[in-house]
PDB file of N, CA and C in Angstrom:
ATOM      1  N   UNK A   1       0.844  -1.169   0.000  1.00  0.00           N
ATOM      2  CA  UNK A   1       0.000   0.000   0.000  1.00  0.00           C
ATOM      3  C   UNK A   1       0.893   1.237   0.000  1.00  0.00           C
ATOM      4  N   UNK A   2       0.450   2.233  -1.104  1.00  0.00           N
ATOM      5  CA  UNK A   2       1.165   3.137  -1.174  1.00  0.00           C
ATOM      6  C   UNK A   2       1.021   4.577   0.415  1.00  0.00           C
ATOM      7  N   UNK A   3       2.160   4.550   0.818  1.00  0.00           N
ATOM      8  CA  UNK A   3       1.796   5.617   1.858  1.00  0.00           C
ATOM      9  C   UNK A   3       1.903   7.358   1.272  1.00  0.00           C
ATOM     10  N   UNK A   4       0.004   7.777   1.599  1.00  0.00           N
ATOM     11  CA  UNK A   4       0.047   8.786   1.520  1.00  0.00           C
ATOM     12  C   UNK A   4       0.155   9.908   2.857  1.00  0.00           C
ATOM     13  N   UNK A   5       0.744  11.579   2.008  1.00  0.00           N
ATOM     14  CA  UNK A   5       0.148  12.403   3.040  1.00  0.00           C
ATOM     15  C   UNK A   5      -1.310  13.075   3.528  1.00  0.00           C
ATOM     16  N   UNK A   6      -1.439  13.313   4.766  1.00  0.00           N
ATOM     17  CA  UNK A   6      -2.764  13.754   4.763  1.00  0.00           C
ATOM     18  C   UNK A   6      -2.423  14.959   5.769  1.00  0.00           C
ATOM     19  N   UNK A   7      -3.391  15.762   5.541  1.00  0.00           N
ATOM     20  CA  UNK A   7      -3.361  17.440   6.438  1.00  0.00           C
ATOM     21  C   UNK A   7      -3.617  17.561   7.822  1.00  0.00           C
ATOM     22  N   UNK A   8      -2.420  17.438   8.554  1.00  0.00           N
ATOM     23  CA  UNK A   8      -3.410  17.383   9.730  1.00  0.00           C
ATOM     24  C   UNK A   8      -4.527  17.777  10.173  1.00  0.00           C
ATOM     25  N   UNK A   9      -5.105  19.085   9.963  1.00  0.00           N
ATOM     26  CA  UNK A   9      -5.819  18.988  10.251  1.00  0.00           C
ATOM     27  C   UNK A   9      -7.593  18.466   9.266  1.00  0.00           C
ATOM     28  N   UNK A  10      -7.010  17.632   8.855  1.00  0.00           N
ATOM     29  CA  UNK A  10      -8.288  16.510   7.844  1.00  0.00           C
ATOM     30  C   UNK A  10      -8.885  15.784   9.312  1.00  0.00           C
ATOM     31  N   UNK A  11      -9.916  15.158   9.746  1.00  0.00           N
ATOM     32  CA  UNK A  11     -10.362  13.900  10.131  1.00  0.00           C
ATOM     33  C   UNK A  11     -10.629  12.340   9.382  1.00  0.00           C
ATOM     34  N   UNK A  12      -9.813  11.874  10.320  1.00  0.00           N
ATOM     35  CA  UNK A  12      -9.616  10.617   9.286  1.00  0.00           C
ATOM     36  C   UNK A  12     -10.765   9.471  10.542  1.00  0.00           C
ATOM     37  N   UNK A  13     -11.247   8.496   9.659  1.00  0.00           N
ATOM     38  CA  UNK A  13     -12.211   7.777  10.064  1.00  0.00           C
ATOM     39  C   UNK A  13     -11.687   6.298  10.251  1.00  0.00           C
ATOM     40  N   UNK A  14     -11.492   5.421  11.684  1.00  0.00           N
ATOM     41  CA  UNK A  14     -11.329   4.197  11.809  1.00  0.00           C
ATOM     42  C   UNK A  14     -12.579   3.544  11.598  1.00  0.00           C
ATOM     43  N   UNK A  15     -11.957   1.644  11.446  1.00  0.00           N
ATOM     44  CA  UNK A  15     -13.404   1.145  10.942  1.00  0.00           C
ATOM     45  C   UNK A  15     -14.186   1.481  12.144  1.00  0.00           C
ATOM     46  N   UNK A  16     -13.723   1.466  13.406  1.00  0.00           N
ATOM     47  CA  UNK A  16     -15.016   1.524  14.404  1.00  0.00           C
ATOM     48  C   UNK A  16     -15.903   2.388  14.177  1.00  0.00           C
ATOM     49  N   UNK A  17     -15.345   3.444  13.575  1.00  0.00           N
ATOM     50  CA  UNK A  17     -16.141   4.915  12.980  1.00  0.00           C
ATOM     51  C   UNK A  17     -17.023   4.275  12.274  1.00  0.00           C
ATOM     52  N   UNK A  18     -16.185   3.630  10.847  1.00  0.00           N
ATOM     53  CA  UNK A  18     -17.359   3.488   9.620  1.00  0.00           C
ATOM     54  C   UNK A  18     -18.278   2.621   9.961  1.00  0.00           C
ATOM     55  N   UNK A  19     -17.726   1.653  11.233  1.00  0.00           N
ATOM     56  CA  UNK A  19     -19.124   0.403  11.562  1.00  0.00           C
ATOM     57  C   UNK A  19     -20.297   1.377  11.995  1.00  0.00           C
ATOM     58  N   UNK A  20     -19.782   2.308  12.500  1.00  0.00           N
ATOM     59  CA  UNK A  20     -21.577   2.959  12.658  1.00  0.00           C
ATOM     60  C   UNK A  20     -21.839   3.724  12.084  1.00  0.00           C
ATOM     61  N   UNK A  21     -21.019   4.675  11.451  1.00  0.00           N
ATOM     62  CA  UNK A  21     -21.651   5.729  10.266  1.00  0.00           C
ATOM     63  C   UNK A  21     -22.245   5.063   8.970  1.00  0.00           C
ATOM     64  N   UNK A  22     -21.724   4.040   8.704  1.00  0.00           N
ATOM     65  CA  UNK A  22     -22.404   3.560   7.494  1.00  0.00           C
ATOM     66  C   UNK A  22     -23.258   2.065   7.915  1.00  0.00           C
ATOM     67  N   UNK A  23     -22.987   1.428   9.288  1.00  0.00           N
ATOM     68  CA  UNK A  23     -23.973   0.522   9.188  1.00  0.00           C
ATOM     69  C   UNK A  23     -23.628  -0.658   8.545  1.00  0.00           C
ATOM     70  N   UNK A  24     -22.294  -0.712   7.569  1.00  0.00           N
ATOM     71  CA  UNK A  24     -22.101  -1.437   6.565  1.00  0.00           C
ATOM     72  C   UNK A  24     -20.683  -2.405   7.419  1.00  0.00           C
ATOM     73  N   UNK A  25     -21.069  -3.629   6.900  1.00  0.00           N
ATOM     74  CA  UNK A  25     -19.739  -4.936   7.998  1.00  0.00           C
ATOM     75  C   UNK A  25     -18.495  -4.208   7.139  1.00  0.00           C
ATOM     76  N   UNK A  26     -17.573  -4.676   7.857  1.00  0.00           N
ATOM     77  CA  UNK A  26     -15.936  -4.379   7.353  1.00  0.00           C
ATOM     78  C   UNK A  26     -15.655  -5.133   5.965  1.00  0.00           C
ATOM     79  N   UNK A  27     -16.451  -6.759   6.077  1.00  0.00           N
ATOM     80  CA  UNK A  27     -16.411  -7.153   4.446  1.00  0.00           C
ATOM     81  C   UNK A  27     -16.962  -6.478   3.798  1.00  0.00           C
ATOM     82  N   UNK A  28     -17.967  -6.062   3.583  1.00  0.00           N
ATOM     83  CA  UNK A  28     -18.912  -5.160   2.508  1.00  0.00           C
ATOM     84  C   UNK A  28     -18.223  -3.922   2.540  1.00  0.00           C
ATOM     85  N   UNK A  29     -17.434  -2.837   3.578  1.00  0.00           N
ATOM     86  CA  UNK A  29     -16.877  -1.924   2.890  1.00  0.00           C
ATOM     87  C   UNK A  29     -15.581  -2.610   2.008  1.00  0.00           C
ATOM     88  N   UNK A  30     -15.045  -3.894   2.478  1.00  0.00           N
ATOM     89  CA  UNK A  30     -13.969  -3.987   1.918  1.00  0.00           C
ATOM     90  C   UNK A  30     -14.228  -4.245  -0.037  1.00  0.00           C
ATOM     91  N   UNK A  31     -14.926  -5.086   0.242  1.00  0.00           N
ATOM     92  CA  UNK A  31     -15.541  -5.628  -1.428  1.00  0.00           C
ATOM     93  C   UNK A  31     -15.955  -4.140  -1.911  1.00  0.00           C
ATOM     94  N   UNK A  32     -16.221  -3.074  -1.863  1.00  0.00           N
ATOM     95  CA  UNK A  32     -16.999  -1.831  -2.149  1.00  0.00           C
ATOM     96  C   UNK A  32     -15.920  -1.441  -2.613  1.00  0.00           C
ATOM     97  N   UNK A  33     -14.485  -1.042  -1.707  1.00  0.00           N
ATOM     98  CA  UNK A  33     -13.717  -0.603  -1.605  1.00  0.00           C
ATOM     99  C   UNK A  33     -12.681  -1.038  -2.988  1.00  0.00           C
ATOM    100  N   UNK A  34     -12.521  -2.659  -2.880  1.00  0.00           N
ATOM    101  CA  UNK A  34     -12.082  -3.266  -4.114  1.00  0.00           C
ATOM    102  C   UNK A  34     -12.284  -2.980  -4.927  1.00  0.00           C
ATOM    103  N   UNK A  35     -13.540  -2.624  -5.405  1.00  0.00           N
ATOM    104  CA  UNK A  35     -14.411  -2.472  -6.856  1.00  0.00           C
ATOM    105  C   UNK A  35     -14.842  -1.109  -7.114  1.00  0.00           C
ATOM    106  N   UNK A  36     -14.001  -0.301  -6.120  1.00  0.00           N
ATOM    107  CA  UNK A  36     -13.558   1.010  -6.894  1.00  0.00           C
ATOM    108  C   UNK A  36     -15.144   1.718  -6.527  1.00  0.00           C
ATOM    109  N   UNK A  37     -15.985   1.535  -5.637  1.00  0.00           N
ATOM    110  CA  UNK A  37     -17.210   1.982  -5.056  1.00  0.00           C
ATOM    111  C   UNK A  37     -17.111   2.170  -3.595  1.00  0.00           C
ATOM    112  N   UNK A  38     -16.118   2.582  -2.826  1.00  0.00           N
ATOM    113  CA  UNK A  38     -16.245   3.285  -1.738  1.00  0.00           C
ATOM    114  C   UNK A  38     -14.453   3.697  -1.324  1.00  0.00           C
ATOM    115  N   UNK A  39     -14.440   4.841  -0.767  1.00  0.00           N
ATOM    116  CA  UNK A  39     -12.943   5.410  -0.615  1.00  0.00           C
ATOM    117  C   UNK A  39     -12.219   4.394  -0.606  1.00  0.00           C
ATOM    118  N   UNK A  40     -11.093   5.115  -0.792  1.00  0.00           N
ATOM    119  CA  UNK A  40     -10.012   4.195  -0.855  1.00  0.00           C
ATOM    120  C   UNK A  40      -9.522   4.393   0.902  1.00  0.00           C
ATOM    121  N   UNK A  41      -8.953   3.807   1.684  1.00  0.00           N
ATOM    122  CA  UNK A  41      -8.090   3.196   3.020  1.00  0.00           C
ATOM    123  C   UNK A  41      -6.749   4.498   2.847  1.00  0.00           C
ATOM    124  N   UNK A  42      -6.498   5.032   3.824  1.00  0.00           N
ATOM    125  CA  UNK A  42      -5.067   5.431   3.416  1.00  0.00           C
ATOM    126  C   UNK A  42      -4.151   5.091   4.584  1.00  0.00           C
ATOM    127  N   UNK A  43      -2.936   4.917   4.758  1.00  0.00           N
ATOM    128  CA  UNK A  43      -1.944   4.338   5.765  1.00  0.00           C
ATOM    129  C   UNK A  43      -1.555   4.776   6.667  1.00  0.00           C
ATOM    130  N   UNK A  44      -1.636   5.111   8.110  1.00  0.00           N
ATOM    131  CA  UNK A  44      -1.358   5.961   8.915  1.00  0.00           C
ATOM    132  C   UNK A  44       0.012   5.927   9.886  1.00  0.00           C
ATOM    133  N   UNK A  45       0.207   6.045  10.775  1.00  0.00           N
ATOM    134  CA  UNK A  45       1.420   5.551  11.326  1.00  0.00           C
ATOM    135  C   UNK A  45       2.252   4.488  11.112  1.00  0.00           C
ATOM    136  N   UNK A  46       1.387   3.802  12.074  1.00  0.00           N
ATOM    137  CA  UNK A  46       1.512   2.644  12.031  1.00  0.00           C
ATOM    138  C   UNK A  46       1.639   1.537  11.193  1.00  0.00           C
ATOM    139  N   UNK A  47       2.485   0.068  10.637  1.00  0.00           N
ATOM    140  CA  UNK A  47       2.090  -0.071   9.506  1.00  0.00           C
ATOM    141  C   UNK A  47       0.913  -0.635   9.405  1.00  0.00           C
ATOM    142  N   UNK A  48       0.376  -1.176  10.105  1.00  0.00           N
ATOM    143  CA  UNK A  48      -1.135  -1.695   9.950  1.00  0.00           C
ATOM    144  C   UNK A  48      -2.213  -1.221  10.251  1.00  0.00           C
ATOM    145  N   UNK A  49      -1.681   0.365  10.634  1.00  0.00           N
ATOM    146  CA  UNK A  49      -3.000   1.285  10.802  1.00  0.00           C
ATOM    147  C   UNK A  49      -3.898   1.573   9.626  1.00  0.00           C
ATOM    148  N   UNK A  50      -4.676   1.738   9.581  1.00  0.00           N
ATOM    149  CA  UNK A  50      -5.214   2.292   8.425  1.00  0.00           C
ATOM    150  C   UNK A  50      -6.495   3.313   8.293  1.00  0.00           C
ATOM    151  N   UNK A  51      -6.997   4.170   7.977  1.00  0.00           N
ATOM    152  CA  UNK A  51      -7.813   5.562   8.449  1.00  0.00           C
ATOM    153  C   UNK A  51      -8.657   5.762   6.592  1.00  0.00           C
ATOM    154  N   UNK A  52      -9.827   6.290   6.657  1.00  0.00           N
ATOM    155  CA  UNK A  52      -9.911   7.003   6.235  1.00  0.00           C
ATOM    156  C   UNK A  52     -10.603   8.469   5.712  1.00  0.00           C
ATOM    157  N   UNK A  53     -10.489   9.090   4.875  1.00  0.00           N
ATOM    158  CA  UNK A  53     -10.644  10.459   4.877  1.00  0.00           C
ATOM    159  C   UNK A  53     -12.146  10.498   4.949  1.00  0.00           C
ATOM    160  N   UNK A  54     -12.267  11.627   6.218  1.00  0.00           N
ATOM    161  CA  UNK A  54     -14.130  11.816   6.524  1.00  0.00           C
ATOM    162  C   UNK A  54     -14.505  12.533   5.464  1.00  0.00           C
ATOM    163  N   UNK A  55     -13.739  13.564   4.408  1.00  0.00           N
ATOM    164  CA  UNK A  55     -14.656  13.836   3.678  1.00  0.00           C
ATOM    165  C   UNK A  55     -14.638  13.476   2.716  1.00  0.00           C
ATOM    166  N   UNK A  56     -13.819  12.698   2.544  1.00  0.00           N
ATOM    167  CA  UNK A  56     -14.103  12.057   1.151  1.00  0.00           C
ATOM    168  C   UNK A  56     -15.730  10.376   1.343  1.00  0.00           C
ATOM    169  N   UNK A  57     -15.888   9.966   2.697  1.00  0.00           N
ATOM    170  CA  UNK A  57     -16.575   9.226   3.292  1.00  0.00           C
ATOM    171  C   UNK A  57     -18.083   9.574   3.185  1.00  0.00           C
ATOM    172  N   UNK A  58     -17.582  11.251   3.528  1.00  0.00           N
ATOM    173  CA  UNK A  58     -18.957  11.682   3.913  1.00  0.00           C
ATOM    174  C   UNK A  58     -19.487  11.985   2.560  1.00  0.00           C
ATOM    175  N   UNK A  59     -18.693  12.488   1.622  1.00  0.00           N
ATOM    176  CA  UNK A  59     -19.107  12.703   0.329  1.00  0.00           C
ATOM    177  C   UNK A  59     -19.674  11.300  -0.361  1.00  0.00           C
ATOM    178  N   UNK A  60     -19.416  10.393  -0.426  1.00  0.00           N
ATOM    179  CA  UNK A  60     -19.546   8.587  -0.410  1.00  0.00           C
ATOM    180  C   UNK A  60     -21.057   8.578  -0.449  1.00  0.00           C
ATOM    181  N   UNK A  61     -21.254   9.195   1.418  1.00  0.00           N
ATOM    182  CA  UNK A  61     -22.611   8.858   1.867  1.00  0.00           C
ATOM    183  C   UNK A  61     -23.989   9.923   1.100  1.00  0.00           C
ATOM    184  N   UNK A  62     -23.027  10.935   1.057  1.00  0.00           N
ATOM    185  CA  UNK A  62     -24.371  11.929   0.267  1.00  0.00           C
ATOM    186  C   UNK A  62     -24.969  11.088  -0.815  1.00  0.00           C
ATOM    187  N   UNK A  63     -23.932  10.382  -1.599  1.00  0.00           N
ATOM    188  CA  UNK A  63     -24.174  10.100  -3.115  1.00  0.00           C
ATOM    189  C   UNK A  63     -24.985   9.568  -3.069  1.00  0.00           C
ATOM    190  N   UNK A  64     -24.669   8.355  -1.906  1.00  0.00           N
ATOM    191  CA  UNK A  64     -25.706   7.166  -1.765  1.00  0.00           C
ATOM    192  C   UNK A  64     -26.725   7.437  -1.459  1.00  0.00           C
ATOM    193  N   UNK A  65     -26.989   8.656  -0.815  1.00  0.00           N
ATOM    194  CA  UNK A  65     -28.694   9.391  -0.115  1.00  0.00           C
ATOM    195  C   UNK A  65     -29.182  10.018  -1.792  1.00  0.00           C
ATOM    196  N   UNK A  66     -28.208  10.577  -2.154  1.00  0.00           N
ATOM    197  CA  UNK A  66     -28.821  11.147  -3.829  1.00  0.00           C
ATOM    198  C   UNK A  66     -29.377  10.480  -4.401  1.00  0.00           C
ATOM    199  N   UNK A  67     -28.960   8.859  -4.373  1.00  0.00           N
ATOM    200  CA  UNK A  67     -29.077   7.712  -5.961  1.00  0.00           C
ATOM    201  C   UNK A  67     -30.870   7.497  -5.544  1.00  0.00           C
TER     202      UNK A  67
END
């Protein structure tokens, strides 16, 4: 996984986040995620941390309230 930068001051979203903002299991964001239909993961400290961007998430969720 390529490590990107992010702004500090961005909010970045763990899965515990996305398990309740979206409701959706960690497989189903992951398969979403694969197939190029929900953000991409970006790399955080740690190497097995992984976060990602609330607004690009939150933008995700509008769409899905739009369709």
């Amino acid at each position: 996984m390529k490590r990107q930068a992010v702004a500090s001051h961005q909010t970045i979203y763990r899965n515990i986040d996305l398990d309740r903002i979206t409701g959706l299991s960690r497989t189903t964001r992951w398969r979403l995620e694969r197939d190029g239909q929900f953000p991409a993961r970006r790399s955080l400290t740690g190497s097995r941390a992984v976060g990602w961007l609330a607004e690009e998430v939150d933008a995700w969720i509008a769409g899905r309230l739009a369709a």
